[in-house]
PDB file of N, CA and C in Angstrom:
ATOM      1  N   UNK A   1       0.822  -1.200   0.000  1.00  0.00           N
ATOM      2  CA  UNK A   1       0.000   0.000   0.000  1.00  0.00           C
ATOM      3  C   UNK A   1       0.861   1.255   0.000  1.00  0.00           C
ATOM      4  N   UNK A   2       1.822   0.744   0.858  1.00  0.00           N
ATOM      5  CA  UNK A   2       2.831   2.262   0.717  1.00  0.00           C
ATOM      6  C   UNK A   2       3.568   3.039  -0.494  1.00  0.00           C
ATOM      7  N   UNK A   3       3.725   1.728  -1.451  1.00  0.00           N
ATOM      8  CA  UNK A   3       4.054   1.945  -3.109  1.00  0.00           C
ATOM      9  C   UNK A   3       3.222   2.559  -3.671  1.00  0.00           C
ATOM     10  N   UNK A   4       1.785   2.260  -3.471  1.00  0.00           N
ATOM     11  CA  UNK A   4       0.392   3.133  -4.417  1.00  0.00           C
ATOM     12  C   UNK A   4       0.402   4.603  -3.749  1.00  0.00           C
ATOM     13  N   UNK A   5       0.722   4.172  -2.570  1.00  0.00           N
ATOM     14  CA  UNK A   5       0.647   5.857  -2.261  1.00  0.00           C
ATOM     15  C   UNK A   5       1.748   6.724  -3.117  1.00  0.00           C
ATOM     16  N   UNK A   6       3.019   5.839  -2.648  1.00  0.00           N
ATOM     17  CA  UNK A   6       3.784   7.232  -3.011  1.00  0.00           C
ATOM     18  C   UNK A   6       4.178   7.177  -4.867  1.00  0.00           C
ATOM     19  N   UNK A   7       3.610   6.762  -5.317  1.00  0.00           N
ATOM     20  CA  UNK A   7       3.931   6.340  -6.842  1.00  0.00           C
ATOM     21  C   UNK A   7       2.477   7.495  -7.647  1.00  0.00           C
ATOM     22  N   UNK A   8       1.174   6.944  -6.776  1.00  0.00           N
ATOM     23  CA  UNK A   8      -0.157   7.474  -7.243  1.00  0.00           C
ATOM     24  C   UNK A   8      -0.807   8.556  -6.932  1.00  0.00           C
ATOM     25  N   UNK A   9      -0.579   8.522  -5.569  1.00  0.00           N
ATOM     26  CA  UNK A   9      -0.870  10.179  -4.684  1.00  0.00           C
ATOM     27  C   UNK A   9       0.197  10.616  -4.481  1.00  0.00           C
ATOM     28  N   UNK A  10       1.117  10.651  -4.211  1.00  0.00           N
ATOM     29  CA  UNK A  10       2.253  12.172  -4.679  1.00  0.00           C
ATOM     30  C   UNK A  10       1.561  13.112  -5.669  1.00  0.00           C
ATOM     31  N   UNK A  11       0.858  13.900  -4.841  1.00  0.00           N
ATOM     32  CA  UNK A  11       0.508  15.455  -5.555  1.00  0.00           C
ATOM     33  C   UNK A  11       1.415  15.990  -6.197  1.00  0.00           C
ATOM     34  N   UNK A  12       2.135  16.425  -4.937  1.00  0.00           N
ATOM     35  CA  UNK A  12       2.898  17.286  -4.948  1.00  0.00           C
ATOM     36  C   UNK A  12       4.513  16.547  -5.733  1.00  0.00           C
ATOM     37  N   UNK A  13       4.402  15.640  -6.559  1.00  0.00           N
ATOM     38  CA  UNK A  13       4.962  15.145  -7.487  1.00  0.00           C
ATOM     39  C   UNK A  13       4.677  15.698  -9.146  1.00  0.00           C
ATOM     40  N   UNK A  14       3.222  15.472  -9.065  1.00  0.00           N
ATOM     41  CA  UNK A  14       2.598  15.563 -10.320  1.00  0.00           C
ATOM     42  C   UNK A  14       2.359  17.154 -10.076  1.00  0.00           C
ATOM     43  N   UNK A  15       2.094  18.239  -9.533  1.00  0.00           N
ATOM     44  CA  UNK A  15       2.617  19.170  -9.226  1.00  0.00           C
ATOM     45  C   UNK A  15       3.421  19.823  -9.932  1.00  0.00           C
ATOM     46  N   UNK A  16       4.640  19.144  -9.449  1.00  0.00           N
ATOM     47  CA  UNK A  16       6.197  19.936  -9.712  1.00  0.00           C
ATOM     48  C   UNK A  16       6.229  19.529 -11.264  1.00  0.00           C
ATOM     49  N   UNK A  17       6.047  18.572 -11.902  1.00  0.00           N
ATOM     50  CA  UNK A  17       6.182  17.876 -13.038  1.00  0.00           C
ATOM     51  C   UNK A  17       5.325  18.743 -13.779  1.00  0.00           C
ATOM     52  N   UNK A  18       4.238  19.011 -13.834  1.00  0.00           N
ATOM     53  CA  UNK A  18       3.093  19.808 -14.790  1.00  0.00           C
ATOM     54  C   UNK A  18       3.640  21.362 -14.903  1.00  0.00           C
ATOM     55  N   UNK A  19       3.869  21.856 -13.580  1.00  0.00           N
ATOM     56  CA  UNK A  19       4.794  23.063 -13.646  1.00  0.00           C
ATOM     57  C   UNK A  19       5.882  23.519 -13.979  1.00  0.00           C
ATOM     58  N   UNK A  20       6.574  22.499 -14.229  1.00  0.00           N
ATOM     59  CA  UNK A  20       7.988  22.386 -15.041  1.00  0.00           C
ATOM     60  C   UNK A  20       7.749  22.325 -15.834  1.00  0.00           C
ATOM     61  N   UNK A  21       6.753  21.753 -16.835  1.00  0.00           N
ATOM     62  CA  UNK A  21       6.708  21.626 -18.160  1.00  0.00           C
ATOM     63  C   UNK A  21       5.697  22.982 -18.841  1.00  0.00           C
ATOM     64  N   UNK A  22       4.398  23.373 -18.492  1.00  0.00           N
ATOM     65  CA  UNK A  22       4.412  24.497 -18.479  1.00  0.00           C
ATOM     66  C   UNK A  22       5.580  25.825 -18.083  1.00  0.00           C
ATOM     67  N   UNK A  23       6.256  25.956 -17.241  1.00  0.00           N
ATOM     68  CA  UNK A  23       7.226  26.983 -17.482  1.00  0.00           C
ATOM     69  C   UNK A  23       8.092  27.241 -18.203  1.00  0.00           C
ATOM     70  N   UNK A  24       8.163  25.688 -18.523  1.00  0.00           N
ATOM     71  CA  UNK A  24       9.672  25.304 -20.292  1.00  0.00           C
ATOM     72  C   UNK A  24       8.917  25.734 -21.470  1.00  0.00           C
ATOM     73  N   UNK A  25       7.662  25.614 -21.128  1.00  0.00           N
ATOM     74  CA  UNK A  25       6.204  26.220 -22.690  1.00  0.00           C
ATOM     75  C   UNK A  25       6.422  27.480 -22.929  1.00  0.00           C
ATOM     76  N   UNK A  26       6.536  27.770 -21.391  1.00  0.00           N
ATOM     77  CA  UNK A  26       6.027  29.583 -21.898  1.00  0.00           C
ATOM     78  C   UNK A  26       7.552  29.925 -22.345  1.00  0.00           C
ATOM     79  N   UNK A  27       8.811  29.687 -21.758  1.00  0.00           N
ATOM     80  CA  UNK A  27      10.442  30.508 -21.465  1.00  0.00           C
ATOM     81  C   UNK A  27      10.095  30.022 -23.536  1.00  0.00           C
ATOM     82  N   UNK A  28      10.020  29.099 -23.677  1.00  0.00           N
ATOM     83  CA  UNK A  28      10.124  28.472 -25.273  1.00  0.00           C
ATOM     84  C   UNK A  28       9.231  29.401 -25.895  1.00  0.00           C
ATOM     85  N   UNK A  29       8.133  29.980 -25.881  1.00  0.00           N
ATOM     86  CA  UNK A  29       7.323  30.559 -26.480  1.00  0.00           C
ATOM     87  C   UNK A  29       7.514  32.015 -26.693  1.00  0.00           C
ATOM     88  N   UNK A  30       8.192  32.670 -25.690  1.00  0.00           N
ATOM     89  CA  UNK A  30       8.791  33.755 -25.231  1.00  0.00           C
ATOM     90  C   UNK A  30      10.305  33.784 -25.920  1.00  0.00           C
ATOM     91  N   UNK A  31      10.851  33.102 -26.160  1.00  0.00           N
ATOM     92  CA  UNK A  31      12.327  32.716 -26.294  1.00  0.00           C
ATOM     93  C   UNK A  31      12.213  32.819 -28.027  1.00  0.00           C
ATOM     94  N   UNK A  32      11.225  32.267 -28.641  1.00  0.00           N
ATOM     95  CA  UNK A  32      11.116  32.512 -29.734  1.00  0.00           C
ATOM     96  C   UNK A  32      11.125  33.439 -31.192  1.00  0.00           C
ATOM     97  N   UNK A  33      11.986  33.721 -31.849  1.00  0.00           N
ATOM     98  CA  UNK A  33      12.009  34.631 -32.777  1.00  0.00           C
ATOM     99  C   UNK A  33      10.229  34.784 -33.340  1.00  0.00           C
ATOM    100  N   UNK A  34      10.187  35.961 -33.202  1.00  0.00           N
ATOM    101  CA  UNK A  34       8.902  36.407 -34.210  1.00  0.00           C
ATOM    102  C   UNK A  34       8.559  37.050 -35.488  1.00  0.00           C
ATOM    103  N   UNK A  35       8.530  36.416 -36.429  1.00  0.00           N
ATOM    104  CA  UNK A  35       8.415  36.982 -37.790  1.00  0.00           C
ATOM    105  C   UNK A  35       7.622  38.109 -38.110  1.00  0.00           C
ATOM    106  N   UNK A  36       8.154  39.059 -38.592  1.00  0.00           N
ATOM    107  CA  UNK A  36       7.330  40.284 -39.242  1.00  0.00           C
ATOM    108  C   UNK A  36       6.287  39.395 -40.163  1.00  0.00           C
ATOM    109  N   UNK A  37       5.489  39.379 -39.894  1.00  0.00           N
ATOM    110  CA  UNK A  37       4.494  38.221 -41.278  1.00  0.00           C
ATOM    111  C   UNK A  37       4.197  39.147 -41.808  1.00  0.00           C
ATOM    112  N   UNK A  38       3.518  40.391 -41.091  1.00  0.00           N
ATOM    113  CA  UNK A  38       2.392  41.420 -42.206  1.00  0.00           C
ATOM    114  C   UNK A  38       3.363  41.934 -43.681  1.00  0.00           C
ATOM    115  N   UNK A  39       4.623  42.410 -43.032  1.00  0.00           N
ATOM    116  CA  UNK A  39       5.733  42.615 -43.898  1.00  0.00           C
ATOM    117  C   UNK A  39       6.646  42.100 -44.719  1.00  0.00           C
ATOM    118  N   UNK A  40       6.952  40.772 -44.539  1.00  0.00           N
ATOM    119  CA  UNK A  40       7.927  40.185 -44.804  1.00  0.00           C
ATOM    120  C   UNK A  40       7.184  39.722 -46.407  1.00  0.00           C
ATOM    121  N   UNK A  41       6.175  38.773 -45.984  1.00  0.00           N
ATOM    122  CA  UNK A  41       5.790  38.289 -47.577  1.00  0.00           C
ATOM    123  C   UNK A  41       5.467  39.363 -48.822  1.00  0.00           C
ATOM    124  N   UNK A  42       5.185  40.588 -48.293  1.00  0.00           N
ATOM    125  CA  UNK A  42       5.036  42.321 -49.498  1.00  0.00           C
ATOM    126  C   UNK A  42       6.093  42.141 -49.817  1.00  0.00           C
ATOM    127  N   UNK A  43       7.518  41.885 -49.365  1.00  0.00           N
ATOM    128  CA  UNK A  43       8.651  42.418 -49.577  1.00  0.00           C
ATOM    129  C   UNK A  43       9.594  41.695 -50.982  1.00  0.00           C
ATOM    130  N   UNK A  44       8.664  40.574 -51.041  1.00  0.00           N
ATOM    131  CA  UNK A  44       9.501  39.413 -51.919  1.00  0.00           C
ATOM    132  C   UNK A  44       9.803  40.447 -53.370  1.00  0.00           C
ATOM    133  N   UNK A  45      11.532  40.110 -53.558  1.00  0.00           N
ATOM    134  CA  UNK A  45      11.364  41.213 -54.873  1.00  0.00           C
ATOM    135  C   UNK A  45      12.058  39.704 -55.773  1.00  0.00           C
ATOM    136  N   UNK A  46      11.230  39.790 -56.944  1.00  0.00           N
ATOM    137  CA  UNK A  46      11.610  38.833 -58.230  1.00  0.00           C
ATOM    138  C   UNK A  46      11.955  39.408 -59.048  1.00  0.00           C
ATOM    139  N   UNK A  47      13.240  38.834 -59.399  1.00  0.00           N
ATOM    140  CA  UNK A  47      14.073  39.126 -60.774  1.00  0.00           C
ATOM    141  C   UNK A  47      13.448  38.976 -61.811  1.00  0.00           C
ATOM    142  N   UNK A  48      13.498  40.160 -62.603  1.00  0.00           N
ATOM    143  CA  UNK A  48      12.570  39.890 -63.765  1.00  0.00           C
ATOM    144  C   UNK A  48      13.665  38.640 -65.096  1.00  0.00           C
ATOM    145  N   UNK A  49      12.722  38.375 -65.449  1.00  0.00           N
ATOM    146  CA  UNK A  49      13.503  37.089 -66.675  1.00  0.00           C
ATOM    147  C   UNK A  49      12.238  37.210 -67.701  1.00  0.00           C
ATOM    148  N   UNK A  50      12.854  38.111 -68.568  1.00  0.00           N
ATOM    149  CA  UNK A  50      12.176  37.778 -69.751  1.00  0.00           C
ATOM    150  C   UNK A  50      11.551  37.024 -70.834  1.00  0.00           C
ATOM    151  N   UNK A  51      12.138  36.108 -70.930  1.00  0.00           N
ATOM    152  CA  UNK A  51      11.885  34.648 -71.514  1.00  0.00           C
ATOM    153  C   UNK A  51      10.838  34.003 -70.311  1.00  0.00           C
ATOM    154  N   UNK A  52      11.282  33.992 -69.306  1.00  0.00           N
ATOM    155  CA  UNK A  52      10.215  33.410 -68.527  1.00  0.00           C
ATOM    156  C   UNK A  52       8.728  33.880 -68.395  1.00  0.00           C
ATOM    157  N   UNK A  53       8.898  35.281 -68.537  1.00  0.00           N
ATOM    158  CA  UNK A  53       7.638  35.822 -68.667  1.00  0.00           C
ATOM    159  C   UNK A  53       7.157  35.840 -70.031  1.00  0.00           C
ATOM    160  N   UNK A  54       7.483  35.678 -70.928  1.00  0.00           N
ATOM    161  CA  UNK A  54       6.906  35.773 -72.305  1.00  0.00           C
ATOM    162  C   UNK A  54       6.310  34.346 -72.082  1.00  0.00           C
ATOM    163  N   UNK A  55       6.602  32.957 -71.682  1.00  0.00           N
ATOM    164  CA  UNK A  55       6.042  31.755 -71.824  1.00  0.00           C
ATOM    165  C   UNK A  55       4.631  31.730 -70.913  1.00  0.00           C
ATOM    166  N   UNK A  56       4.922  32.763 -69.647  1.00  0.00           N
ATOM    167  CA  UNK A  56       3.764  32.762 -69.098  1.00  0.00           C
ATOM    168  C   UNK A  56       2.492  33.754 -69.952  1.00  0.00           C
ATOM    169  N   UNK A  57       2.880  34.278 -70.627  1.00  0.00           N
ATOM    170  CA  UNK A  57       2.223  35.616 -71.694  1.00  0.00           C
ATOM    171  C   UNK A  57       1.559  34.703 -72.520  1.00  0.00           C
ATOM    172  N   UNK A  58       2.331  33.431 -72.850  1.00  0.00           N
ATOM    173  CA  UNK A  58       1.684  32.833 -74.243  1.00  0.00           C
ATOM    174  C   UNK A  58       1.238  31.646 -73.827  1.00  0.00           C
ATOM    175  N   UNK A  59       0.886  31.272 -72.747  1.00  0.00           N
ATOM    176  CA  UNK A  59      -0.285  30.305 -71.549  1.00  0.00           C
ATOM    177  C   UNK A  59      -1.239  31.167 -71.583  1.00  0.00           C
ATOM    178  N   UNK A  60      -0.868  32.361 -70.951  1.00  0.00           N
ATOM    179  CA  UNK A  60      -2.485  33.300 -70.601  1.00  0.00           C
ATOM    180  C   UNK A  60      -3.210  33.588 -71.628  1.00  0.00           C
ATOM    181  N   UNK A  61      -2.157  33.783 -72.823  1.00  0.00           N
ATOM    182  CA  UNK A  61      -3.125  34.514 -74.041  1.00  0.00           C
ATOM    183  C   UNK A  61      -3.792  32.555 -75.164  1.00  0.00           C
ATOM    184  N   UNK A  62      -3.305  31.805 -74.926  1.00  0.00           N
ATOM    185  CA  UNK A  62      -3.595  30.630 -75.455  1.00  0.00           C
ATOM    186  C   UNK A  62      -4.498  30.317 -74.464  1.00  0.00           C
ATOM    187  N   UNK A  63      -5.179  30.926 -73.558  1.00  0.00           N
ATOM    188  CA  UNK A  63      -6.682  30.479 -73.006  1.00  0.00           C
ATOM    189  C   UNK A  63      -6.107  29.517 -71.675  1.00  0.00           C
ATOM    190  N   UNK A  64      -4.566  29.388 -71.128  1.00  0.00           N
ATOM    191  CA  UNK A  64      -5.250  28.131 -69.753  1.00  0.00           C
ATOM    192  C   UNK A  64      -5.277  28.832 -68.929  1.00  0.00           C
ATOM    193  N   UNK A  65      -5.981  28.417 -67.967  1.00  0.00           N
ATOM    194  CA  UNK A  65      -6.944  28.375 -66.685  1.00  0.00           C
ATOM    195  C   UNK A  65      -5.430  29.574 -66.030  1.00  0.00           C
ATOM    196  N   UNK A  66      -5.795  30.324 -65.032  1.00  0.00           N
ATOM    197  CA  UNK A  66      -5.247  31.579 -64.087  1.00  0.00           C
ATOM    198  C   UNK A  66      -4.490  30.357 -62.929  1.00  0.00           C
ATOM    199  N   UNK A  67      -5.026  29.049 -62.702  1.00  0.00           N
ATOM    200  CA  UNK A  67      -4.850  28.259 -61.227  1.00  0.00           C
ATOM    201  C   UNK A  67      -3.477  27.351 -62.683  1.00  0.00           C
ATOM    202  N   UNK A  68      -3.938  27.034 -63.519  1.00  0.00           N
ATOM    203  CA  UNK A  68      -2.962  26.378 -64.409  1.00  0.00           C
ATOM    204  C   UNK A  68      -1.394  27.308 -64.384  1.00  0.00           C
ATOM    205  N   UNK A  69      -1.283  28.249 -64.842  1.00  0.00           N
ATOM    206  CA  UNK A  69      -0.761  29.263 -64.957  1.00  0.00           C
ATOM    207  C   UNK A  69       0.114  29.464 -63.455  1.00  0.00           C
ATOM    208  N   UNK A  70      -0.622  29.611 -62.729  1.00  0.00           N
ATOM    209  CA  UNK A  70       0.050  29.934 -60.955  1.00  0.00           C
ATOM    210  C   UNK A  70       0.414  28.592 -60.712  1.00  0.00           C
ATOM    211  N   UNK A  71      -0.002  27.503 -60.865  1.00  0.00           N
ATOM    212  CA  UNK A  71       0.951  25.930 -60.589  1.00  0.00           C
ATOM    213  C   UNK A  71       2.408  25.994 -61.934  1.00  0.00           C
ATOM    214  N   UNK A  72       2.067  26.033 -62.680  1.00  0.00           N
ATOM    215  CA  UNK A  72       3.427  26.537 -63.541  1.00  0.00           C
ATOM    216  C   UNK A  72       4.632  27.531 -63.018  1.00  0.00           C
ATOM    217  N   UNK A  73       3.836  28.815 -62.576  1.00  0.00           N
ATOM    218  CA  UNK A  73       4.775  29.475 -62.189  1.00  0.00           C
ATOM    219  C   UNK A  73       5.538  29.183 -60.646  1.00  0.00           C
ATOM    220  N   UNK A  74       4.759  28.618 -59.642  1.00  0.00           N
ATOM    221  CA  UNK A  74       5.334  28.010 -58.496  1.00  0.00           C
ATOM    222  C   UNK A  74       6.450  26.782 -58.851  1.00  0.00           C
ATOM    223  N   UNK A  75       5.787  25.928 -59.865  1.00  0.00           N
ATOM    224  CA  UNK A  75       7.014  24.553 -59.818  1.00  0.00           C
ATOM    225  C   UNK A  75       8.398  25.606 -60.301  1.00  0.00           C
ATOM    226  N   UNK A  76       8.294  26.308 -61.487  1.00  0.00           N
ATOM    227  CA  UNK A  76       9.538  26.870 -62.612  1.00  0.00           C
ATOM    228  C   UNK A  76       9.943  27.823 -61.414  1.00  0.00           C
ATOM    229  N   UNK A  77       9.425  28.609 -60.520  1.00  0.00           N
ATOM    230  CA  UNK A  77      10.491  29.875 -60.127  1.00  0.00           C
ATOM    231  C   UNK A  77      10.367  29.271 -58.172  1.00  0.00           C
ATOM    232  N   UNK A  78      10.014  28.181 -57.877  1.00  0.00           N
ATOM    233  CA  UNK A  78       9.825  27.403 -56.538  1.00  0.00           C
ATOM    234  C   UNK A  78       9.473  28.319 -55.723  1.00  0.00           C
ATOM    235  N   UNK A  79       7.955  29.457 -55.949  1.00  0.00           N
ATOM    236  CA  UNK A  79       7.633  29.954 -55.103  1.00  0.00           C
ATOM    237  C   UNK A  79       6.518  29.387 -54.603  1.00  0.00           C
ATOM    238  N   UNK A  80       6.499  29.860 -53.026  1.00  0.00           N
ATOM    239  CA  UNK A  80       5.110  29.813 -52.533  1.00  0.00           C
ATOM    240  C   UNK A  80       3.799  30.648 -53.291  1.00  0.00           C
ATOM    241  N   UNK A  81       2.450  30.210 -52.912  1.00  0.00           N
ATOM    242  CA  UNK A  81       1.568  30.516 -53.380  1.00  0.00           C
ATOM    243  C   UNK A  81       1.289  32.039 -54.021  1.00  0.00           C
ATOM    244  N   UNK A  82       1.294  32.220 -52.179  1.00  0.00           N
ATOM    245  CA  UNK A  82       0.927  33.748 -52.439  1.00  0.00           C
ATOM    246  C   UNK A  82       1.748  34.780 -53.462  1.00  0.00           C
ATOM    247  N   UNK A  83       3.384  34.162 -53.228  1.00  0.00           N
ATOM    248  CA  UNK A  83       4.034  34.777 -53.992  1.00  0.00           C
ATOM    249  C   UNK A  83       3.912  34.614 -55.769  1.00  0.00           C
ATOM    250  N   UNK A  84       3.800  33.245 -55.637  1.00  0.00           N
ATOM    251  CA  UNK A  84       3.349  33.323 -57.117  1.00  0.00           C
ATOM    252  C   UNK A  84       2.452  33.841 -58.129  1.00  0.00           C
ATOM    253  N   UNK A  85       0.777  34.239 -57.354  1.00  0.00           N
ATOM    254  CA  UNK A  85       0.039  34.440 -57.720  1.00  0.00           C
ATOM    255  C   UNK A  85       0.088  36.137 -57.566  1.00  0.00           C
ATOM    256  N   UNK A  86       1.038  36.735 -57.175  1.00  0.00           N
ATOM    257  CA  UNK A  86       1.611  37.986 -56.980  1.00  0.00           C
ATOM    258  C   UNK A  86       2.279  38.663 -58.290  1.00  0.00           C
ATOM    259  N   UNK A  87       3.070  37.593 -58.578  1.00  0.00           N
ATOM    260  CA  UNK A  87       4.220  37.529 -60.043  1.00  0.00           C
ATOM    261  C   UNK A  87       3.197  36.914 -60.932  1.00  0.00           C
ATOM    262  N   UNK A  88       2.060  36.067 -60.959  1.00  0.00           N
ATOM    263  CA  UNK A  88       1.173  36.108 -62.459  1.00  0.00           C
ATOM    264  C   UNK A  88       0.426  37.583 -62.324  1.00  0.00           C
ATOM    265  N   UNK A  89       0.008  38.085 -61.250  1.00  0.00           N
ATOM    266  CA  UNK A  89      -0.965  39.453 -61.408  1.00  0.00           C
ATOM    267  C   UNK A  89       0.123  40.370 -61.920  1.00  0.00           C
ATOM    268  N   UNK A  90       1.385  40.437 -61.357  1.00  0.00           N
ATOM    269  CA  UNK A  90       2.247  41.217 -62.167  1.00  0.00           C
ATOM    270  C   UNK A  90       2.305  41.490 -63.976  1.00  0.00           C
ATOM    271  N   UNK A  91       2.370  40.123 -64.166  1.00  0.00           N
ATOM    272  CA  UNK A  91       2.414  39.618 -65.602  1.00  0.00           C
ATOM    273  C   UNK A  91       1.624  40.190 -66.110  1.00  0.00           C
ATOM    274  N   UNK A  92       0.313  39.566 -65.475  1.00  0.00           N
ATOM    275  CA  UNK A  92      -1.170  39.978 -66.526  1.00  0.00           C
ATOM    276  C   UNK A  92      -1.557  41.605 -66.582  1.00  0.00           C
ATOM    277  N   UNK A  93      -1.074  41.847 -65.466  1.00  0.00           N
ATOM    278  CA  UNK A  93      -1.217  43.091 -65.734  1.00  0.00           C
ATOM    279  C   UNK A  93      -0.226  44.099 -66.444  1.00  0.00           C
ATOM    280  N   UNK A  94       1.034  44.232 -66.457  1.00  0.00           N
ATOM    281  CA  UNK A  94       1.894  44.129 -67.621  1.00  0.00           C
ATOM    282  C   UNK A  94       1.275  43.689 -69.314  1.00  0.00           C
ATOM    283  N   UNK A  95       0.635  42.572 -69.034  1.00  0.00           N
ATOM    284  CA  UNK A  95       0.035  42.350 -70.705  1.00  0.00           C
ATOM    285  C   UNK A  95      -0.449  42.900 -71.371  1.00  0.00           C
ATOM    286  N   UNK A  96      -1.592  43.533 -70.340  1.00  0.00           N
ATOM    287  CA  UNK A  96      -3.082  44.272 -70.462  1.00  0.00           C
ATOM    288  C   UNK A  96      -2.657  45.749 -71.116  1.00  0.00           C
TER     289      UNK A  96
END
């Protein structure tokens, strides 16, 4: 019986243990670099490449799809979404 006690009821075991690990949460959470988000993704500047943009010119104007077009331009220049669909509005609007 004396094992269940001190193995199962030790509070003040499970206590110290829950509070240690919450205080390592927060020092970690706190401790953490924080990204400018609102700013950082506006900032992306792309090299213009001419040839690259003329192939996207002659997708848009040969009729495929705007989502066709933005999966093309993410695999060829390995951007993320947002950025990509940033650099086709560039384009198209350039065309126009």
């Amino acid at each position: 019986m004396n094992v269940i006690n001190s193995w199962f009821l030790d509070w003040f075991w499970l206590y110290m243990t829950t509070s240690s690990i919450l205080v390592i949460l927060v020092v970690f959470l706190l401790k953490t670099p924080k990204r400018d988000s609102n700013e950082e993704w506006k900032q992306l500047e792309i090299d213009k490449d001419e040839a690259f943009e003329n192939k996207v010119n002659l997708l848009i104007r040969n009729g495929r799809r705007d989502v066709d077009v933005i999966k093309y331009i993410r695999k060829e220049k390995n951007l993320g979404l947002l950025h990509a669909k940033q650099y086709f509005d560039r384009i198209k609007a350039s065309s126009e």
